[in-house]
C-alpha atoms as a PDB file:
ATOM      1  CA  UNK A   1     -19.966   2.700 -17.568  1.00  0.00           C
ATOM      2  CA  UNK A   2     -16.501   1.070 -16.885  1.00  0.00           C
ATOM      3  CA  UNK A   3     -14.718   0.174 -20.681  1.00  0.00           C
ATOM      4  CA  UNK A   4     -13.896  -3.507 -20.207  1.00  0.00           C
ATOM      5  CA  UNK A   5     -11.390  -2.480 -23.648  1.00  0.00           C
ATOM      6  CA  UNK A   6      -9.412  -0.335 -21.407  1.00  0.00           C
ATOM      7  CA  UNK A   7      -6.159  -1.081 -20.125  1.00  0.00           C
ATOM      8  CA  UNK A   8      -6.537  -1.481 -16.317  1.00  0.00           C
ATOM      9  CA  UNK A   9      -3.504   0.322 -15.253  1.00  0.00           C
ATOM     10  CA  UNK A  10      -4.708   3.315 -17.152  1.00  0.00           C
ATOM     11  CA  UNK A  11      -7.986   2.812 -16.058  1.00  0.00           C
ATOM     12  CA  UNK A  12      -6.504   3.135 -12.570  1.00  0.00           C
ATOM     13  CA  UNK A  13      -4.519   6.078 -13.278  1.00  0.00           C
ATOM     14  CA  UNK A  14      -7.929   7.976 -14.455  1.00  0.00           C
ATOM     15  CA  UNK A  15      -9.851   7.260 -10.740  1.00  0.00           C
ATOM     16  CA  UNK A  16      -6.593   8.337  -9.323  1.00  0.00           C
ATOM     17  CA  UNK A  17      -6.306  11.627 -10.811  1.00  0.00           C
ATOM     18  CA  UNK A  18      -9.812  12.271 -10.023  1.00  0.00           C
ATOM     19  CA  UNK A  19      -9.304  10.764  -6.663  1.00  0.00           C
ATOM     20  CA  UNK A  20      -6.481  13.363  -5.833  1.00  0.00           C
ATOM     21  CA  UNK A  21      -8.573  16.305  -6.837  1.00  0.00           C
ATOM     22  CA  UNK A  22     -11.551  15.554  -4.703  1.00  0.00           C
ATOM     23  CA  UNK A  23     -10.439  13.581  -1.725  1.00  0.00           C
ATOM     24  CA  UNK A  24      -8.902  15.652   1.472  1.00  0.00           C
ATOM     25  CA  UNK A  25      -6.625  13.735   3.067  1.00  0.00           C
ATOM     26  CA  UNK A  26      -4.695  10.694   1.893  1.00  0.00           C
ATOM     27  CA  UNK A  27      -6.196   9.812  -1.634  1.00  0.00           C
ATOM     28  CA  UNK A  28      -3.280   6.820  -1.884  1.00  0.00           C
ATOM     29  CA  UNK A  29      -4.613   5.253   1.454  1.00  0.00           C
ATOM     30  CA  UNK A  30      -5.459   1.573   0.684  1.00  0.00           C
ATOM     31  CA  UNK A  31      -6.321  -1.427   3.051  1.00  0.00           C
ATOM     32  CA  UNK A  32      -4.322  -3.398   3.049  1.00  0.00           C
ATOM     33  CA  UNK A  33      -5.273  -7.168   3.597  1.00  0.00           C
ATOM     34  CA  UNK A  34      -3.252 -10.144   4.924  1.00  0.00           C
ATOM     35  CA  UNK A  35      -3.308 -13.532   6.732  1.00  0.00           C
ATOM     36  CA  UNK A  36      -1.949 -14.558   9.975  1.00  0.00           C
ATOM     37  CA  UNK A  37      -0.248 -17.710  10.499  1.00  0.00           C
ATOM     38  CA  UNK A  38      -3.550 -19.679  11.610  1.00  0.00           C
ATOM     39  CA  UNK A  39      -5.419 -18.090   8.436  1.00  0.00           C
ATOM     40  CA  UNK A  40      -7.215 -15.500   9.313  1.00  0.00           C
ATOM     41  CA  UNK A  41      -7.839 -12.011   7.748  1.00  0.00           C
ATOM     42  CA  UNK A  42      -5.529  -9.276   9.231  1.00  0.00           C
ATOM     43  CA  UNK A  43      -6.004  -5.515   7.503  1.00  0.00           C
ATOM     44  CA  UNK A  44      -4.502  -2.240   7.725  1.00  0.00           C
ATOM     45  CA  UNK A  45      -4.471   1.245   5.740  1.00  0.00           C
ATOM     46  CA  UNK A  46      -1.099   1.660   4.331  1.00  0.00           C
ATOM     47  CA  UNK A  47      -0.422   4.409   1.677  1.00  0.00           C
ATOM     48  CA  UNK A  48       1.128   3.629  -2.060  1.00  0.00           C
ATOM     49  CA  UNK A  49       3.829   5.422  -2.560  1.00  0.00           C
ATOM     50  CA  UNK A  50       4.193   4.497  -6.166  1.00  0.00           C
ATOM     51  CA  UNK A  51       2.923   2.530  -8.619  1.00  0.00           C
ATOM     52  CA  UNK A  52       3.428   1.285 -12.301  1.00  0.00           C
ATOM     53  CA  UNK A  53       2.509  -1.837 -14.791  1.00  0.00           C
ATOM     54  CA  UNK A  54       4.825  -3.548 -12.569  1.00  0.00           C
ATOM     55  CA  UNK A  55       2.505  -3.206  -9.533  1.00  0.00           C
ATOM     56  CA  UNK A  56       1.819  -1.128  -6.118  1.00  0.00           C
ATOM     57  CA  UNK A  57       4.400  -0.561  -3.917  1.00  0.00           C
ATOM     58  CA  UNK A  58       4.099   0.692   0.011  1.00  0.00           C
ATOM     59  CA  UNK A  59       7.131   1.421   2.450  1.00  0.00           C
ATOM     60  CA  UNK A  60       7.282  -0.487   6.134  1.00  0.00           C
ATOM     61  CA  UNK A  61       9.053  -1.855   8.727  1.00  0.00           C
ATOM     62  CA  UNK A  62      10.273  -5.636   7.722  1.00  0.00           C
ATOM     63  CA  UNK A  63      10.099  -6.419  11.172  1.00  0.00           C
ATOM     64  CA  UNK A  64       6.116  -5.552  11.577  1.00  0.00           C
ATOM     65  CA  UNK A  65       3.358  -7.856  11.636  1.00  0.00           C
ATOM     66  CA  UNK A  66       2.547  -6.836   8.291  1.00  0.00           C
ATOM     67  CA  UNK A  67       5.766  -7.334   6.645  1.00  0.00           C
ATOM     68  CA  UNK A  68       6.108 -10.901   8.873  1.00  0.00           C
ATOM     69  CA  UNK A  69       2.120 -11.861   7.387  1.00  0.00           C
ATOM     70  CA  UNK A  70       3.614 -11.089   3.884  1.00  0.00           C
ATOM     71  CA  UNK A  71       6.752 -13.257   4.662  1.00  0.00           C
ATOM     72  CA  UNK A  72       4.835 -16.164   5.429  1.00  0.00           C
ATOM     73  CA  UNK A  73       1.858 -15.685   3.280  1.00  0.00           C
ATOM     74  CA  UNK A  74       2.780 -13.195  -0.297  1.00  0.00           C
ATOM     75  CA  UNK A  75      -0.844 -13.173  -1.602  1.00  0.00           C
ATOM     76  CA  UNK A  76      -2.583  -9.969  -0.375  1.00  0.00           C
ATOM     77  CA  UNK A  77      -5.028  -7.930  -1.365  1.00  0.00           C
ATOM     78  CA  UNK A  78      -5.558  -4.091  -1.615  1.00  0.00           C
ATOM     79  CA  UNK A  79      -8.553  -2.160  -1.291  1.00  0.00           C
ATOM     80  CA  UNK A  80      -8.932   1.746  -2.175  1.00  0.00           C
ATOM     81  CA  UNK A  81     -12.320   3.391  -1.095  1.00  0.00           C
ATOM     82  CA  UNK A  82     -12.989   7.017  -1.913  1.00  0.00           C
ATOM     83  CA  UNK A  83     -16.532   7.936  -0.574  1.00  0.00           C
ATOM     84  CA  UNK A  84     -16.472  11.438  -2.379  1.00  0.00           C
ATOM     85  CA  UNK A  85     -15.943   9.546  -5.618  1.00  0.00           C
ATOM     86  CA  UNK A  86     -18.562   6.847  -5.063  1.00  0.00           C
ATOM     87  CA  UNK A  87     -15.475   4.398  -6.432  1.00  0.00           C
ATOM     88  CA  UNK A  88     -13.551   1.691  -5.137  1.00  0.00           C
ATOM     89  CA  UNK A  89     -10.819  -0.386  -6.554  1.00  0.00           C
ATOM     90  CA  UNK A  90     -10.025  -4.163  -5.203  1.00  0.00           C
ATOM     91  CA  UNK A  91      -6.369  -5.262  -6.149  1.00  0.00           C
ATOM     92  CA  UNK A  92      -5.333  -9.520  -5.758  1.00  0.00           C
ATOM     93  CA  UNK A  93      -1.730 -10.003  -6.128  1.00  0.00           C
ATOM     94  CA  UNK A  94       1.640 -11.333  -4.977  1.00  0.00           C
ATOM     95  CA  UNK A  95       3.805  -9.345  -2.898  1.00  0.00           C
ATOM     96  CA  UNK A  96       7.821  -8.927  -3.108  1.00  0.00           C
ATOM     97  CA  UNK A  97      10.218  -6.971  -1.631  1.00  0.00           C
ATOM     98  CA  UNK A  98      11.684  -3.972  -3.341  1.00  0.00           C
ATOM     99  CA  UNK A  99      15.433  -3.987  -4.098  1.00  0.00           C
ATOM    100  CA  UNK A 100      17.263  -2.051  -1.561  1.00  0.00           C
ATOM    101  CA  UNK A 101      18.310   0.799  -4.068  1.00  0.00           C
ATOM    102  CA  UNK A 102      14.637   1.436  -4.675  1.00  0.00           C
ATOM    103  CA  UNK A 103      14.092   1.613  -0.763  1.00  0.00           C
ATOM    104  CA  UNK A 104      16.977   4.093  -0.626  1.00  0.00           C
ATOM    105  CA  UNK A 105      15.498   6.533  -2.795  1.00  0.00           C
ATOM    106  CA  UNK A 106      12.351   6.574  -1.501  1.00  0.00           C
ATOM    107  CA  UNK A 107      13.656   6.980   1.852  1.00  0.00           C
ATOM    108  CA  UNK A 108      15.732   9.675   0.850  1.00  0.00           C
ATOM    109  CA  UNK A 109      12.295  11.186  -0.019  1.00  0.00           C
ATOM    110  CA  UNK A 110      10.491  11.585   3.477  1.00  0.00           C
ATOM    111  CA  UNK A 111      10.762  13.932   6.002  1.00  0.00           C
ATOM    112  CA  UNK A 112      14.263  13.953   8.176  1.00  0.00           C
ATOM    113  CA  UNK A 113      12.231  13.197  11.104  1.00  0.00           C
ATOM    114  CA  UNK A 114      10.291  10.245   9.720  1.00  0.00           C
ATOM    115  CA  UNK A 115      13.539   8.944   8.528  1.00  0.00           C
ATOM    116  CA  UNK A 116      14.524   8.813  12.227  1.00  0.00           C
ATOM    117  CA  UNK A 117      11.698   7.780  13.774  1.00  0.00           C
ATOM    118  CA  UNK A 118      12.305   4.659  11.533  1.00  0.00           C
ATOM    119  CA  UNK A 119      15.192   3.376  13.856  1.00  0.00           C
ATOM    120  CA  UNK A 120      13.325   4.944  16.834  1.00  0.00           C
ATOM    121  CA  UNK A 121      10.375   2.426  16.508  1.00  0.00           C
ATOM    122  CA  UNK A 122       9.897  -1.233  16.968  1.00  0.00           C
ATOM    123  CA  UNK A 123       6.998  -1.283  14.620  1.00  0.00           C
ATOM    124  CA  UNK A 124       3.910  -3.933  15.968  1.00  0.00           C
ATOM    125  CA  UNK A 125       5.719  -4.508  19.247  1.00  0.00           C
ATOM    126  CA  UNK A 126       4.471  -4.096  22.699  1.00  0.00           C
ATOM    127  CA  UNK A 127       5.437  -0.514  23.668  1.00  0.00           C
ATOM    128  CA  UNK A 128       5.706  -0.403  27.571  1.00  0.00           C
ATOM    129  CA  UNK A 129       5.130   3.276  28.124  1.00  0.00           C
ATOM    130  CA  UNK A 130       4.963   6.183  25.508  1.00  0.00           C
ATOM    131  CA  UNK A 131       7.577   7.625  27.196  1.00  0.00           C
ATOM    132  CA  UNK A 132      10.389   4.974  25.640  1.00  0.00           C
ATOM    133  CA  UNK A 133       9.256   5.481  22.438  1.00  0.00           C
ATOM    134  CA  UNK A 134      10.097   9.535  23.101  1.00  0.00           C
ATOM    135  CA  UNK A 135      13.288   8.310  24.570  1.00  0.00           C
ATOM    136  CA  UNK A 136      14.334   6.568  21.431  1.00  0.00           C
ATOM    137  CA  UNK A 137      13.188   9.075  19.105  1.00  0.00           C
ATOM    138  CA  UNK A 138      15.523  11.641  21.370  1.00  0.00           C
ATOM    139  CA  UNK A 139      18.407   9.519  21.158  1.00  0.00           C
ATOM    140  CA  UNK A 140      18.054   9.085  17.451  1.00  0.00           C
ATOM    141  CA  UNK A 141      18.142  12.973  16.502  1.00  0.00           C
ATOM    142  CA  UNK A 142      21.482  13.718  18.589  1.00  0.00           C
ATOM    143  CA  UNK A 143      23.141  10.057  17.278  1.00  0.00           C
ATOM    144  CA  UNK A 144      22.465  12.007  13.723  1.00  0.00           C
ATOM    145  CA  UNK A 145      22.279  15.433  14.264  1.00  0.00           C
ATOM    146  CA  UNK A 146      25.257  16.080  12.302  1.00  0.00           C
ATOM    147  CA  UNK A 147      25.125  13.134   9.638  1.00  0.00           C
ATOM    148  CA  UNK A 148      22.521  11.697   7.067  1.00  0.00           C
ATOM    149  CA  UNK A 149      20.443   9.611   8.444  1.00  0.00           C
ATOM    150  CA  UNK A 150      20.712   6.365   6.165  1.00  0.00           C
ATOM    151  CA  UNK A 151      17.585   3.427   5.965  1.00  0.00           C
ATOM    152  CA  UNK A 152      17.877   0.913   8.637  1.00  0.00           C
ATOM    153  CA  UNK A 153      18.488  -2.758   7.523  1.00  0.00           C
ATOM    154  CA  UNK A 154      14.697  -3.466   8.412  1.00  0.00           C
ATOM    155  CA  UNK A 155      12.871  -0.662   6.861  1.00  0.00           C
ATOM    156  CA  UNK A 156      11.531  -1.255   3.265  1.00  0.00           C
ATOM    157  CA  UNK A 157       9.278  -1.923   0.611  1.00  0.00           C
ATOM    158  CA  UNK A 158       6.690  -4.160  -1.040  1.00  0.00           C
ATOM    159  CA  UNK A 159       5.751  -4.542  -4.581  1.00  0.00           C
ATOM    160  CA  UNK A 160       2.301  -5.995  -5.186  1.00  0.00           C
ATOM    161  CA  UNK A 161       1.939  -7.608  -8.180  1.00  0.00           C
ATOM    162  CA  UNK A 162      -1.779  -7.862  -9.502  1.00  0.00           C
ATOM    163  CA  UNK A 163      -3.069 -10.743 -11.032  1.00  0.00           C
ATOM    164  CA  UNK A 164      -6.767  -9.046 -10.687  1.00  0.00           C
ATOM    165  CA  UNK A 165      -7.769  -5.353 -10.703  1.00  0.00           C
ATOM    166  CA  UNK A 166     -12.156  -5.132  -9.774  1.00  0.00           C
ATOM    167  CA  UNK A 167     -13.246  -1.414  -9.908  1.00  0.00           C
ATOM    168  CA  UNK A 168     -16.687  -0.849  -8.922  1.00  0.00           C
ATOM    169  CA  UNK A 169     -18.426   2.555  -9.046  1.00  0.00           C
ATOM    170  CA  UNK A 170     -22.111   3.538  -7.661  1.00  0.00           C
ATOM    171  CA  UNK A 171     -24.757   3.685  -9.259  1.00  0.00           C
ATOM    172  CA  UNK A 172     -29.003   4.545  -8.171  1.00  0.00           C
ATOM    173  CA  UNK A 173     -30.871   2.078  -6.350  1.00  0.00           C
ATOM    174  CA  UNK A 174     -27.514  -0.496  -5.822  1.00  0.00           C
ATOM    175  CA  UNK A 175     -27.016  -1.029  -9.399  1.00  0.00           C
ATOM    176  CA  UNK A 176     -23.684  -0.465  -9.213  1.00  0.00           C
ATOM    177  CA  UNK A 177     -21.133  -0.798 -11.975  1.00  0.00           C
ATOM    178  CA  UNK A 178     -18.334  -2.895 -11.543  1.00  0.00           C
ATOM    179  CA  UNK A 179     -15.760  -5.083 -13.935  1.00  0.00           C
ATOM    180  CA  UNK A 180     -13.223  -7.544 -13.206  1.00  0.00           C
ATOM    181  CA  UNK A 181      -9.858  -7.250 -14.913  1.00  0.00           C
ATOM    182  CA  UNK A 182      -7.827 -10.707 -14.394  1.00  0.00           C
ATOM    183  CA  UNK A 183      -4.274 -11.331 -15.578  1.00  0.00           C
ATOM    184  CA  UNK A 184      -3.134 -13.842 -18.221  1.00  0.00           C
ATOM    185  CA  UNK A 185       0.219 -13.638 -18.772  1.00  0.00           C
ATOM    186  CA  UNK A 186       0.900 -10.105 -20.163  1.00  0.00           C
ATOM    187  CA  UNK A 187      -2.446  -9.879 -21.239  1.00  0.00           C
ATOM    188  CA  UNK A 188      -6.043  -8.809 -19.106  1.00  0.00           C
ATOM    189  CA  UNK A 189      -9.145 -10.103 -19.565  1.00  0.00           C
ATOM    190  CA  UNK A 190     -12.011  -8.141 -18.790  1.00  0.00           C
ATOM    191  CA  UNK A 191     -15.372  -9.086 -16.995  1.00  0.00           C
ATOM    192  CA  UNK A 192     -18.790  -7.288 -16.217  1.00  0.00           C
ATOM    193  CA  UNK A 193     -19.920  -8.613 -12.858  1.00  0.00           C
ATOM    194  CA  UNK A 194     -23.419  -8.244 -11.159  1.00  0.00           C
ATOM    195  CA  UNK A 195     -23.502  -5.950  -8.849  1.00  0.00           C
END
């Protein structure tokens, strides 16, 4: 039974741990949902990166629909499902860009050749031909074959900010166990919900 006394960030950092022992591949995959412009629902999995009691943060392309969604529209919402588990976890929050030295460092962080194929790819944009895409990536590695490559201008981060954390577990016969956490300030408030 979920402890409506517990913090929810530790909470969360309990399913995770157990999450990264059982699940495969990708146990920080989350949906991620937005809006379009006209209002409607537009998702994607993304992967956190890192996380803390300041929120959830995930690394993109500014220049992608997502990133352009969050622009005009900062409320999103996150959704992590791990089957194996039997547990879920539904983040609402706000979402703001990371400062640029925080972007740095986790850039620094990822492979050489995902750092290039950042500035090799037009992220959400119509791609012609595979092919181009090859081209640029080819271009990239000799234009920094001999140098670090640094972060491109629109490559970055977002910080989502909950203001309510719903965990939700299985249980026999669809009684399932789930509890609403809601922000109040710098306090939670805790809530049992049918299932």
């Amino acid at each position: 039974m979920i402890d409506l006394t517990t913090d929810p960030y530790d909470l969360f950092a309990t399913w995770m741990a157990k999450a990264q022992e059982s699940e495969l591949n990708d146990p920080n995959a989350m949906t991620l949902a937005t809006t379009t412009p006209q209002g409607h629902p537009s998702a994607r999995i993304v992967l956190l990166k890192s996380w803390d009691r300041q929120g959830f943060v995930f690394y993109t392309n500014l220049e992608s629909r997502k990133s352009g969604e969050i622009r005009a529209n900062p409320h999103v919402a996150l959704l992590f499902h791990w089957k194996t588990r039997k547990r879920q976890i539904r983040i609402e929050g706000t979402a703001t860009q990371v400062s640029d030295a925080e972007a740095d460092a986790y850039f620094e962080t990822r492979p050489r050749l995902s750092r290039i194929g950042a500035w090799a790819s037009d992220q959400s944009r119509p791609l012609p031909e595979r092919k181009l895409l090859e081209q640029r990536l080819e271009s990239a590695v000799v234009q920094y074959a001999d140098a670090p490559v640094p972060r491109p201008p629109h490559w970055s981060g977002w910080l989502v900010t909950p203001s309510a954390i719903e965990f939700w577990e299985d249980r026999d016969f669809r009684l399932h166990d789930r509890a609403v956490f809601t922000r109040a300030g710098d306090d939670w408030s805790a809530t049992r919900l049918y299932p």
